[in-house]
N, C-alpha and C. Protein backbone atom coordinates (compact mmCIF):
# COMPACT_ATOMS: atom_id res chain seq x y z
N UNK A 1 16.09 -11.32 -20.52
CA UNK A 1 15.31 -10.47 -21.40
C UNK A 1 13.83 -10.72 -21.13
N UNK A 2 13.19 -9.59 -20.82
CA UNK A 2 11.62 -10.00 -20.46
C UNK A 2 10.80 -9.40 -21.84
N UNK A 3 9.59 -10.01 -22.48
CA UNK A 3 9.13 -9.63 -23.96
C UNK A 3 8.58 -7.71 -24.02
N UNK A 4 8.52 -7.28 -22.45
CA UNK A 4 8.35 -5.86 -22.48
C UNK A 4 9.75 -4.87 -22.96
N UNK A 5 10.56 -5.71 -22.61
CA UNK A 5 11.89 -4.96 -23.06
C UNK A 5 12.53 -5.02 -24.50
N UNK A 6 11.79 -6.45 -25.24
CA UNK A 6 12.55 -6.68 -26.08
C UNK A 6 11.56 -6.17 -27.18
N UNK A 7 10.45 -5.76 -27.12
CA UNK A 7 9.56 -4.51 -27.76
C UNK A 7 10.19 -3.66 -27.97
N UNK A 8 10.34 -2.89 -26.58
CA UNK A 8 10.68 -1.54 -26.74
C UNK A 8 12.06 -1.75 -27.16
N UNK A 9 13.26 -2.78 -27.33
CA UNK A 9 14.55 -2.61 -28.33
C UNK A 9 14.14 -2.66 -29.55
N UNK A 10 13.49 -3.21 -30.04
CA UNK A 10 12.70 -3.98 -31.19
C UNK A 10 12.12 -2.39 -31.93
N UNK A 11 11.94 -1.15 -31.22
CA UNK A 11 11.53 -0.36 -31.83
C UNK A 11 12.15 1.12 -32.13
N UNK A 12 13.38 0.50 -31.57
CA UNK A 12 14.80 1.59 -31.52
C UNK A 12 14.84 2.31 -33.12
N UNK A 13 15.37 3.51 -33.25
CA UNK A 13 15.87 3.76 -34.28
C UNK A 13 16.62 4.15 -34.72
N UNK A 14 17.93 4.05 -35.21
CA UNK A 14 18.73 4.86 -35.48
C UNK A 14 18.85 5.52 -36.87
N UNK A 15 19.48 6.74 -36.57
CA UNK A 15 20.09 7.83 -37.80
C UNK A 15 20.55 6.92 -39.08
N UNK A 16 21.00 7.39 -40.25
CA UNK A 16 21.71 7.50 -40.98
C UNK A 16 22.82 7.66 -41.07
N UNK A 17 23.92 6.66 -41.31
CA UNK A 17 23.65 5.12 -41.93
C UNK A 17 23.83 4.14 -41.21
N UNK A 18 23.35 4.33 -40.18
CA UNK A 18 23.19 3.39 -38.50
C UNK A 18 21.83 2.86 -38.86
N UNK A 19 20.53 3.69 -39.48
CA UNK A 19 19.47 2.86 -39.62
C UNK A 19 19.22 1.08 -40.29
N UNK A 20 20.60 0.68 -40.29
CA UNK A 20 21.00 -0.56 -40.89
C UNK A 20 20.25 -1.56 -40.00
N UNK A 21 20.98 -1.16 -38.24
CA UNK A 21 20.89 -1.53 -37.37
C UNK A 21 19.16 -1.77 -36.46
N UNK A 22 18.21 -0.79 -37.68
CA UNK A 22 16.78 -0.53 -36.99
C UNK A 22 16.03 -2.03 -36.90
N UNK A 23 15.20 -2.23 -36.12
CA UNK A 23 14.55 -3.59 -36.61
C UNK A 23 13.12 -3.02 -37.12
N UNK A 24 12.30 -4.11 -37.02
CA UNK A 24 11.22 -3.15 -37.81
C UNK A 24 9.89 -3.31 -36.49
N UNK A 25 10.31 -3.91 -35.31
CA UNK A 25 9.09 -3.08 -34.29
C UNK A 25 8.15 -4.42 -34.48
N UNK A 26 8.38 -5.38 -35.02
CA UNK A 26 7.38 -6.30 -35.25
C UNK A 26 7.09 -7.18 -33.59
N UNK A 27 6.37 -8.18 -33.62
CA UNK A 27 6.43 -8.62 -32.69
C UNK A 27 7.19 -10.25 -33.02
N UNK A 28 7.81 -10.29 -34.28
CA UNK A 28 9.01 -11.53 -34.66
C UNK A 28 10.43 -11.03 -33.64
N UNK A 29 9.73 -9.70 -34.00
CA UNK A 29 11.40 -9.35 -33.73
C UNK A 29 11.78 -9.11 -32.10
N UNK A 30 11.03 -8.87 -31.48
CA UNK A 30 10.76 -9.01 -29.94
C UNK A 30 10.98 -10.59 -29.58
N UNK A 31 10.11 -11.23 -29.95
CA UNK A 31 10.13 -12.80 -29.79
C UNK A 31 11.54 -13.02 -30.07
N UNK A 32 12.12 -13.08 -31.12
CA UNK A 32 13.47 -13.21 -31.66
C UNK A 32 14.58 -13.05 -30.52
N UNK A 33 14.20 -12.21 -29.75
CA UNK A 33 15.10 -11.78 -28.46
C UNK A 33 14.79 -12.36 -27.33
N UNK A 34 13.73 -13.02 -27.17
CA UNK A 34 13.46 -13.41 -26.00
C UNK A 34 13.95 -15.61 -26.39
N UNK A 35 14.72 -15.49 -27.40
CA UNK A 35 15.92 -16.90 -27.15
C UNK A 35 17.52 -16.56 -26.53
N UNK A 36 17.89 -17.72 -26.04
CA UNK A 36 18.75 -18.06 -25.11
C UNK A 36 19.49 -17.19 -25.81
N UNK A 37 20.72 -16.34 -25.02
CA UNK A 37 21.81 -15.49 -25.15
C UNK A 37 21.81 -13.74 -25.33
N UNK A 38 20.25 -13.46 -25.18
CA UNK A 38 20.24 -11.94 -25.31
C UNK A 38 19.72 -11.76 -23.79
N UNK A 39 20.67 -10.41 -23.23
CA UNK A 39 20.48 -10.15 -22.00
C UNK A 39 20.13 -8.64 -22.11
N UNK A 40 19.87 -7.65 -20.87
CA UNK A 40 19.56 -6.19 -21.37
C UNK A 40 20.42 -5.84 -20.45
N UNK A 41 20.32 -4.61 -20.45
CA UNK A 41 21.22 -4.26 -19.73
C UNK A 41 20.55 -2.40 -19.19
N UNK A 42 20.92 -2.24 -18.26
CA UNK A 42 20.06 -0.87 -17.36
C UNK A 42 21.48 0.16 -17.13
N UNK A 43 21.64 1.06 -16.75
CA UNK A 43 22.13 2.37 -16.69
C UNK A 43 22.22 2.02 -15.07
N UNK A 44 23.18 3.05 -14.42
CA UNK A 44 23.36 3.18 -13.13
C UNK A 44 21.96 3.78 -12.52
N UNK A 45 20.71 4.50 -13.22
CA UNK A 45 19.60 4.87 -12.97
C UNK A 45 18.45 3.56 -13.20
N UNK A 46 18.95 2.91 -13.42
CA UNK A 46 18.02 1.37 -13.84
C UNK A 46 16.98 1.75 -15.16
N UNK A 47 17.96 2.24 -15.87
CA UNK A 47 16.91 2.64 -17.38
C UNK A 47 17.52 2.27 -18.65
N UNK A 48 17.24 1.26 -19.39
CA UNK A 48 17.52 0.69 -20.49
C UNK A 48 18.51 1.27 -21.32
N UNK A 49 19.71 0.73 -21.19
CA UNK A 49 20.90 1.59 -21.57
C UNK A 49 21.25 0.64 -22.96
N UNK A 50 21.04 -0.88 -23.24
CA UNK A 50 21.89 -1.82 -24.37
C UNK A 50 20.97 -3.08 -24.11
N UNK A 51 22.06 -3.82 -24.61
CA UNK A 51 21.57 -5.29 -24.77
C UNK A 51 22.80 -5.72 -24.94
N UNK A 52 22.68 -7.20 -25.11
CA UNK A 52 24.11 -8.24 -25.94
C UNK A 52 23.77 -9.09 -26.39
N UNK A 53 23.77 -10.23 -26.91
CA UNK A 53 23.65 -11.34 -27.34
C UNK A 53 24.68 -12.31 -27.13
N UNK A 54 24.82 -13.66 -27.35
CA UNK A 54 25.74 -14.06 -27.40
C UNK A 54 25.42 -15.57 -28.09
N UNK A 55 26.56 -16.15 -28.96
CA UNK A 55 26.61 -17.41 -29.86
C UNK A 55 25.79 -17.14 -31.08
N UNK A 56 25.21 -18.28 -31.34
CA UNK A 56 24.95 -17.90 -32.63
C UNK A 56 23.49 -16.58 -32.96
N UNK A 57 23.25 -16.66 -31.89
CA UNK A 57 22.18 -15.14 -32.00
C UNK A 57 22.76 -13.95 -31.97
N UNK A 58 24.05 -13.77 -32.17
CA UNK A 58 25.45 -12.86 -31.95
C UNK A 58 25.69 -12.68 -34.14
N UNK A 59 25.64 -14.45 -34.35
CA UNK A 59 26.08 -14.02 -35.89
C UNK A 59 25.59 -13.46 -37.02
N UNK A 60 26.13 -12.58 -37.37
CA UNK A 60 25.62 -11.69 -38.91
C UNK A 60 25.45 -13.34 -40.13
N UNK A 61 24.52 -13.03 -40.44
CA UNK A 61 23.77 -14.07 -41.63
C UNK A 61 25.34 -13.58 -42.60
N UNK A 62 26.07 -14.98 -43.51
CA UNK A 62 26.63 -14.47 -44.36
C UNK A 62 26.57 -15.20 -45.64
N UNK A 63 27.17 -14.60 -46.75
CA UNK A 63 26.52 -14.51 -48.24
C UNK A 63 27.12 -16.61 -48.77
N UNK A 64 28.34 -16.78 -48.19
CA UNK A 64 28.39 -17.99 -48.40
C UNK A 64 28.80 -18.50 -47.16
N UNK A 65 28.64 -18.19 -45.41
CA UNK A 65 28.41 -19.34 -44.94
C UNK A 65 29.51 -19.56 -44.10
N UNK A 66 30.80 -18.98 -44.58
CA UNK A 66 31.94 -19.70 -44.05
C UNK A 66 33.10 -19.02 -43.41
N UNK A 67 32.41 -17.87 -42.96
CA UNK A 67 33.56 -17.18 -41.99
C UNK A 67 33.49 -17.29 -40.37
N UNK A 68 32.52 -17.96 -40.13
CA UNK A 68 32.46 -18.53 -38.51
C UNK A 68 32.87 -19.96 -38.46
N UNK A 69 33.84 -20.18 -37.14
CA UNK A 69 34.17 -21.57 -37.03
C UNK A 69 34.37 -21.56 -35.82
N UNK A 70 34.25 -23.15 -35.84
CA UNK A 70 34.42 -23.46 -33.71
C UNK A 70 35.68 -23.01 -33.60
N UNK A 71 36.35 -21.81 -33.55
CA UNK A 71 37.59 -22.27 -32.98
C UNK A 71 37.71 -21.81 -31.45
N UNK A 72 36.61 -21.59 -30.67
CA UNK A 72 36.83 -21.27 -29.45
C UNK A 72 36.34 -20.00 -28.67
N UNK A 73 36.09 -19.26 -29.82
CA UNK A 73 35.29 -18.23 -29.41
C UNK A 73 33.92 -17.84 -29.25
N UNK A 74 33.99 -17.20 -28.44
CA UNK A 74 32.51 -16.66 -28.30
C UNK A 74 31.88 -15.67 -28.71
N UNK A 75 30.99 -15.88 -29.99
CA UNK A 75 30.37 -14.38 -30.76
C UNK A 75 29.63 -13.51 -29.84
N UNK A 76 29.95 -12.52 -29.55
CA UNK A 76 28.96 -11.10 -29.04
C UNK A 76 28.30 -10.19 -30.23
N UNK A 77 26.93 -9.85 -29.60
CA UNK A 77 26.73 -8.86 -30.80
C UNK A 77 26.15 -7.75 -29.45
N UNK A 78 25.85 -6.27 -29.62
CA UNK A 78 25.19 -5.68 -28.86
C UNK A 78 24.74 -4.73 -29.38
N UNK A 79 23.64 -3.81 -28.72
CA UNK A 79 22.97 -2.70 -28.96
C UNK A 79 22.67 -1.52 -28.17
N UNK A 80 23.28 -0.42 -28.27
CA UNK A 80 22.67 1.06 -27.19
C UNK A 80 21.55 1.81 -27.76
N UNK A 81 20.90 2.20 -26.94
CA UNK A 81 19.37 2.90 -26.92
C UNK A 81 20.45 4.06 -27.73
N UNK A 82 19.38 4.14 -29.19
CA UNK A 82 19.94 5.26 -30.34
C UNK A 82 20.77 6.50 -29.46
N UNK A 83 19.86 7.09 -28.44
CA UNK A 83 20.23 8.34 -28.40
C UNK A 83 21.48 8.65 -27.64
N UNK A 84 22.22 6.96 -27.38
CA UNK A 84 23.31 7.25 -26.05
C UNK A 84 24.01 6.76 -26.92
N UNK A 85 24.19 6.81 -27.94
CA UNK A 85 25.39 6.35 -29.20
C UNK A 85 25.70 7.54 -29.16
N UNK A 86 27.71 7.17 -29.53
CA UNK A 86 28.18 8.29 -30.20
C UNK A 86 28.71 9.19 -28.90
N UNK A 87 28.51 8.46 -27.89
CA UNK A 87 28.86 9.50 -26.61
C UNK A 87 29.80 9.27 -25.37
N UNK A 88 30.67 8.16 -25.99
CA UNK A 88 32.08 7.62 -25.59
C UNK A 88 31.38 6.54 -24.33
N UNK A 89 30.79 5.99 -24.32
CA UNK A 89 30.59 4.97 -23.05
C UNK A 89 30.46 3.51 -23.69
N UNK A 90 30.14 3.32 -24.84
CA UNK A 90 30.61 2.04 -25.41
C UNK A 90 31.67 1.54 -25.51
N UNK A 91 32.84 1.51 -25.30
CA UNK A 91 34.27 1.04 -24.65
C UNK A 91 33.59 0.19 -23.41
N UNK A 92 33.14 1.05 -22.56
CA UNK A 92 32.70 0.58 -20.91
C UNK A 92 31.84 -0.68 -21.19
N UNK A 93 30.53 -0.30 -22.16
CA UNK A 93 29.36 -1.14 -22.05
C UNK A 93 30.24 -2.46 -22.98
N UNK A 94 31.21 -2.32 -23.38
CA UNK A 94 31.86 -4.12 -23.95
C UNK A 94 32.51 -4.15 -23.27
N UNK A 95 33.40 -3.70 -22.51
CA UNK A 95 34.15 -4.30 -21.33
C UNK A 95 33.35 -4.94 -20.47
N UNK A 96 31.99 -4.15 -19.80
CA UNK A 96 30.94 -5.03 -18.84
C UNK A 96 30.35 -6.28 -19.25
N UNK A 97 30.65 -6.12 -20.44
CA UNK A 97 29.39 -7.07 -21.13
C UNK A 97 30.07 -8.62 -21.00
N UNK A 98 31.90 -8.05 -21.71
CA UNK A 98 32.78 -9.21 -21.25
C UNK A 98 33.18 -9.66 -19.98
N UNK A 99 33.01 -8.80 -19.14
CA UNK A 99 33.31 -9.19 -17.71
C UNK A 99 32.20 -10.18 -16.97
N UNK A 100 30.93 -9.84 -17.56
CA UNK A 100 29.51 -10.38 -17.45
C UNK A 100 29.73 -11.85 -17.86
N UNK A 101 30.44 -11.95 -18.62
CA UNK A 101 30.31 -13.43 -19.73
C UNK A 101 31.27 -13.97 -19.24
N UNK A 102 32.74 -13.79 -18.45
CA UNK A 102 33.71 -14.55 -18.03
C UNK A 102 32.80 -14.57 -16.60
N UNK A 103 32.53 -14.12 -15.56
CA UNK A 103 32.07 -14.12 -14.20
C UNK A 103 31.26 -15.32 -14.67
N UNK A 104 29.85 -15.48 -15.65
CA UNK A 104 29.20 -16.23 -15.66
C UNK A 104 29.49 -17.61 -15.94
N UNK A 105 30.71 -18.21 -17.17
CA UNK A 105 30.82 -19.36 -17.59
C UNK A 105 32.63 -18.92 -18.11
N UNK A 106 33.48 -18.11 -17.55
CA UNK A 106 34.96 -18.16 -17.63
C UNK A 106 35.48 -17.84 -19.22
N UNK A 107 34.84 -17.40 -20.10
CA UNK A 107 35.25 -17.22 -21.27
C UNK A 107 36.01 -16.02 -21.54
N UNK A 108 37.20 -16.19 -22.16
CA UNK A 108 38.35 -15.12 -22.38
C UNK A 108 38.18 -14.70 -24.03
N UNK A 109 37.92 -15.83 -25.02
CA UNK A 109 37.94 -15.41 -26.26
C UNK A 109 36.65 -15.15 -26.93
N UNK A 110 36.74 -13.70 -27.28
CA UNK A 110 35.45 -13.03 -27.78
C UNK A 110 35.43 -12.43 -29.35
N UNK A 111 34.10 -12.79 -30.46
CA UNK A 111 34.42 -12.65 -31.48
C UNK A 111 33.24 -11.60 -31.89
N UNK A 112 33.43 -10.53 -32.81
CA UNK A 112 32.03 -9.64 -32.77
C UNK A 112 32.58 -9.33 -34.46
N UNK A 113 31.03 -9.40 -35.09
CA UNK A 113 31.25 -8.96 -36.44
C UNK A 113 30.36 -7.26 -35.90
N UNK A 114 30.61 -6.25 -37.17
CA UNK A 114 30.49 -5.07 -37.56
C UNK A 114 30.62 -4.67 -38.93
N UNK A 115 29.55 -3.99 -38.86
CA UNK A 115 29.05 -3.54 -40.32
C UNK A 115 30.71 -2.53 -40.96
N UNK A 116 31.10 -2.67 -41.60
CA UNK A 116 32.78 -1.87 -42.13
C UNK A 116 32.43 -0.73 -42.13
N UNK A 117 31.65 0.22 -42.61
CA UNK A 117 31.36 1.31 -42.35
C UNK A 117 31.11 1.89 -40.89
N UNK A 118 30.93 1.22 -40.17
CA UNK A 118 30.67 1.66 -38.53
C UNK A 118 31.90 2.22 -38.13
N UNK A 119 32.85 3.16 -38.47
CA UNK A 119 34.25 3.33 -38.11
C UNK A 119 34.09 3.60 -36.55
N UNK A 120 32.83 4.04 -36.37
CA UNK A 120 33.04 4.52 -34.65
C UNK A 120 32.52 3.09 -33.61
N UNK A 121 31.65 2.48 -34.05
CA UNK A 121 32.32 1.21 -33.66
C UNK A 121 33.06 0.45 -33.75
N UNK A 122 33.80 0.14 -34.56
CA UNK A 122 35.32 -0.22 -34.79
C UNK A 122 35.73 0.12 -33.88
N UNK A 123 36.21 1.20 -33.48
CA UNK A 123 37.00 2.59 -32.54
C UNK A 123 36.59 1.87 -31.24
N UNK A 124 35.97 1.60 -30.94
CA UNK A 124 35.04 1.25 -29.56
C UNK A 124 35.26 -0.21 -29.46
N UNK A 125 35.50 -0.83 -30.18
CA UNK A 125 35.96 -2.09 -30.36
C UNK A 125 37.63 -2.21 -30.33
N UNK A 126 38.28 -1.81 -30.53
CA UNK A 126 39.54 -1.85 -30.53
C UNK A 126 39.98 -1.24 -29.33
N UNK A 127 39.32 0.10 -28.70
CA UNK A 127 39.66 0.20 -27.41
C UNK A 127 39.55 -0.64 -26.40
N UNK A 128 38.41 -1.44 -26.70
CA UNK A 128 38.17 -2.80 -25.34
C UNK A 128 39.10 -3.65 -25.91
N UNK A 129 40.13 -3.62 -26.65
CA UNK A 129 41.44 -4.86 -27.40
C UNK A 129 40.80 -5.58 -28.14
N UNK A 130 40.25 -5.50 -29.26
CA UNK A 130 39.45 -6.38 -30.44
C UNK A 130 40.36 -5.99 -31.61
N UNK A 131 41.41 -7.15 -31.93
CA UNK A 131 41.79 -6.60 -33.45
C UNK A 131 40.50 -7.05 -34.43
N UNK A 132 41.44 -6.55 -35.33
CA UNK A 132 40.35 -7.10 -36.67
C UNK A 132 41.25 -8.01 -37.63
N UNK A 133 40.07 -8.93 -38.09
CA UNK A 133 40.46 -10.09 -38.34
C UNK A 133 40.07 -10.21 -39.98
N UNK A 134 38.87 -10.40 -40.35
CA UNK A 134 38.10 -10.83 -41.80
C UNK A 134 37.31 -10.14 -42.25
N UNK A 135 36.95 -9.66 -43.49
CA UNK A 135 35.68 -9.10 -43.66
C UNK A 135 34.66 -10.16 -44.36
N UNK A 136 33.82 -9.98 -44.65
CA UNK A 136 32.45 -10.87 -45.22
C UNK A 136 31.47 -9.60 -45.90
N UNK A 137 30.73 -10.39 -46.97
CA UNK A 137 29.69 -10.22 -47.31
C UNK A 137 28.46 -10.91 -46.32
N UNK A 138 27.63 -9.90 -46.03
CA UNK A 138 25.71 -10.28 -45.45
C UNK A 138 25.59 -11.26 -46.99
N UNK A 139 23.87 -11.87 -46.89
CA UNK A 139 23.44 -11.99 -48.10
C UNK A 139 23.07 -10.69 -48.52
N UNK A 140 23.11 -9.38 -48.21
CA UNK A 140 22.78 -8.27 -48.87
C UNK A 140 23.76 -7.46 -49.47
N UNK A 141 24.99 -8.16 -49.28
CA UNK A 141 26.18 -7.66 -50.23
C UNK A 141 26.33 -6.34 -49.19
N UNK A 142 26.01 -6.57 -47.88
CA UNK A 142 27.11 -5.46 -47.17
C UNK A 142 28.20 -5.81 -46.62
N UNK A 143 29.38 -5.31 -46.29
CA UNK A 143 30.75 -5.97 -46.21
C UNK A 143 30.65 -5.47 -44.35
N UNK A 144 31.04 -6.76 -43.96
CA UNK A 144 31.01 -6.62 -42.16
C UNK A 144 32.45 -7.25 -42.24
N UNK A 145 33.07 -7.10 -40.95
CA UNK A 145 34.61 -7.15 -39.93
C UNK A 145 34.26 -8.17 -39.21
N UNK A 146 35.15 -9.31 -39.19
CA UNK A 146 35.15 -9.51 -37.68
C UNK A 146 35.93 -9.38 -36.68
N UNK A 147 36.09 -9.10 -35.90
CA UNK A 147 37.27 -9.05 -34.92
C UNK A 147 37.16 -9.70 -33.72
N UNK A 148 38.37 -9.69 -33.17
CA UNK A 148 38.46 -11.47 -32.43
C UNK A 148 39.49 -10.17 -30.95
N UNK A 149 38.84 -11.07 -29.63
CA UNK A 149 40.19 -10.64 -28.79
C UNK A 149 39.81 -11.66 -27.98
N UNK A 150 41.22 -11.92 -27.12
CA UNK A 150 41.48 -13.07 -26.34
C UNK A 150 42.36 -12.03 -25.13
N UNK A 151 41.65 -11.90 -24.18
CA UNK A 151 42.09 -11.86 -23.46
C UNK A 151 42.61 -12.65 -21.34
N UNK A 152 43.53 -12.46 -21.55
CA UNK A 152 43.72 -12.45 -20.34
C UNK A 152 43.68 -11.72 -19.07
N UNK A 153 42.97 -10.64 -19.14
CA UNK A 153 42.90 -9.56 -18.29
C UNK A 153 41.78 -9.70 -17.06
N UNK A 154 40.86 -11.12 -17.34
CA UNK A 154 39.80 -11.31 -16.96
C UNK A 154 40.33 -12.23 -15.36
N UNK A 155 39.99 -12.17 -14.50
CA UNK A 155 40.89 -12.83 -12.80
C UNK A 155 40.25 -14.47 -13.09
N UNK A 156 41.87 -15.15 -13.18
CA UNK A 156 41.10 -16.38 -13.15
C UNK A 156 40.55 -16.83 -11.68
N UNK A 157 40.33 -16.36 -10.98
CA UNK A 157 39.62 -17.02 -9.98
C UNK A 157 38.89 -15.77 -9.36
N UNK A 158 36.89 -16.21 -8.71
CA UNK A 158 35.98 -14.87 -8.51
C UNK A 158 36.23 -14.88 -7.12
């Protein structure tokens, strides 16, 4: 993540009731991205298509604390440039993202929270094999999912 990129994510916006997801453009929130586990990610045209995160810069803040545990997984969180939401290629961009993360350090078990209302991410999540697992309260009393997949589909040897 270089701090020119993590501006211009930092100033994304989305619709209604995706604007959950907006940050507010600050320069915390740029900085914020430029710690260990957020990567970007470019389009087959080399033009800012997402992002990911990963570990605990992956976890949704929650109201008491206790729905993440070591058990082995690895939290993802990610983000598409507003205007390429909604247009069936997010299936692809978490499959890459996981293929990205086993090539780099071999990890099969992947854990991603989502806001419950996101039904079309859900959808996009379950197509890359993510059941769903728990819900939680934010401290803002919004109710998020988590869902967990373990797969084996990933070549144990590169």
């Amino acid at each position: 993540m270089t701090y020119e990129i993590a501006a211009e994510i930092s100033k994304w916006t989305y619709e209604y009731p995706y604007s959950v997801y907006n940050l507010n453009g600050s320069e915390e929130s740029a900085v914020e991205m430029l710690r260990e586990g957020y990567v970007y990610a470019l389009d087959t045209e080399k033009n800012l298509f997402g992002f990911y995160c990963t570990g605990m810069s992956a976890r949704v803040p929650t109201k008491n604390g206790k729905i993440y545990s070591d058990d082995g997984y690895l939290d993802i969180g990610l983000g598409i440039k507003p205007h390429l939401t909604g247009k069936g290629s997010g299936s692809v961009f978490v499959n890459e993202i996981m293929e990205d993360i086993f090539k780099k350090n071999g990890i099969k078990k992947f854990r991603l929270s989502v806001a419950l209302f996101n039904t079309r991410a859900i959808k996009c999540y379950e197509k890359s094999g993510f059941i769903k697992k728990d819900t939680f309260l934010n401290p803002k009393k919004m109710e998020f999912l988590t869902m967990v997949m373990n797969s084996d589909r990933f070549r144990t040897s590169l």
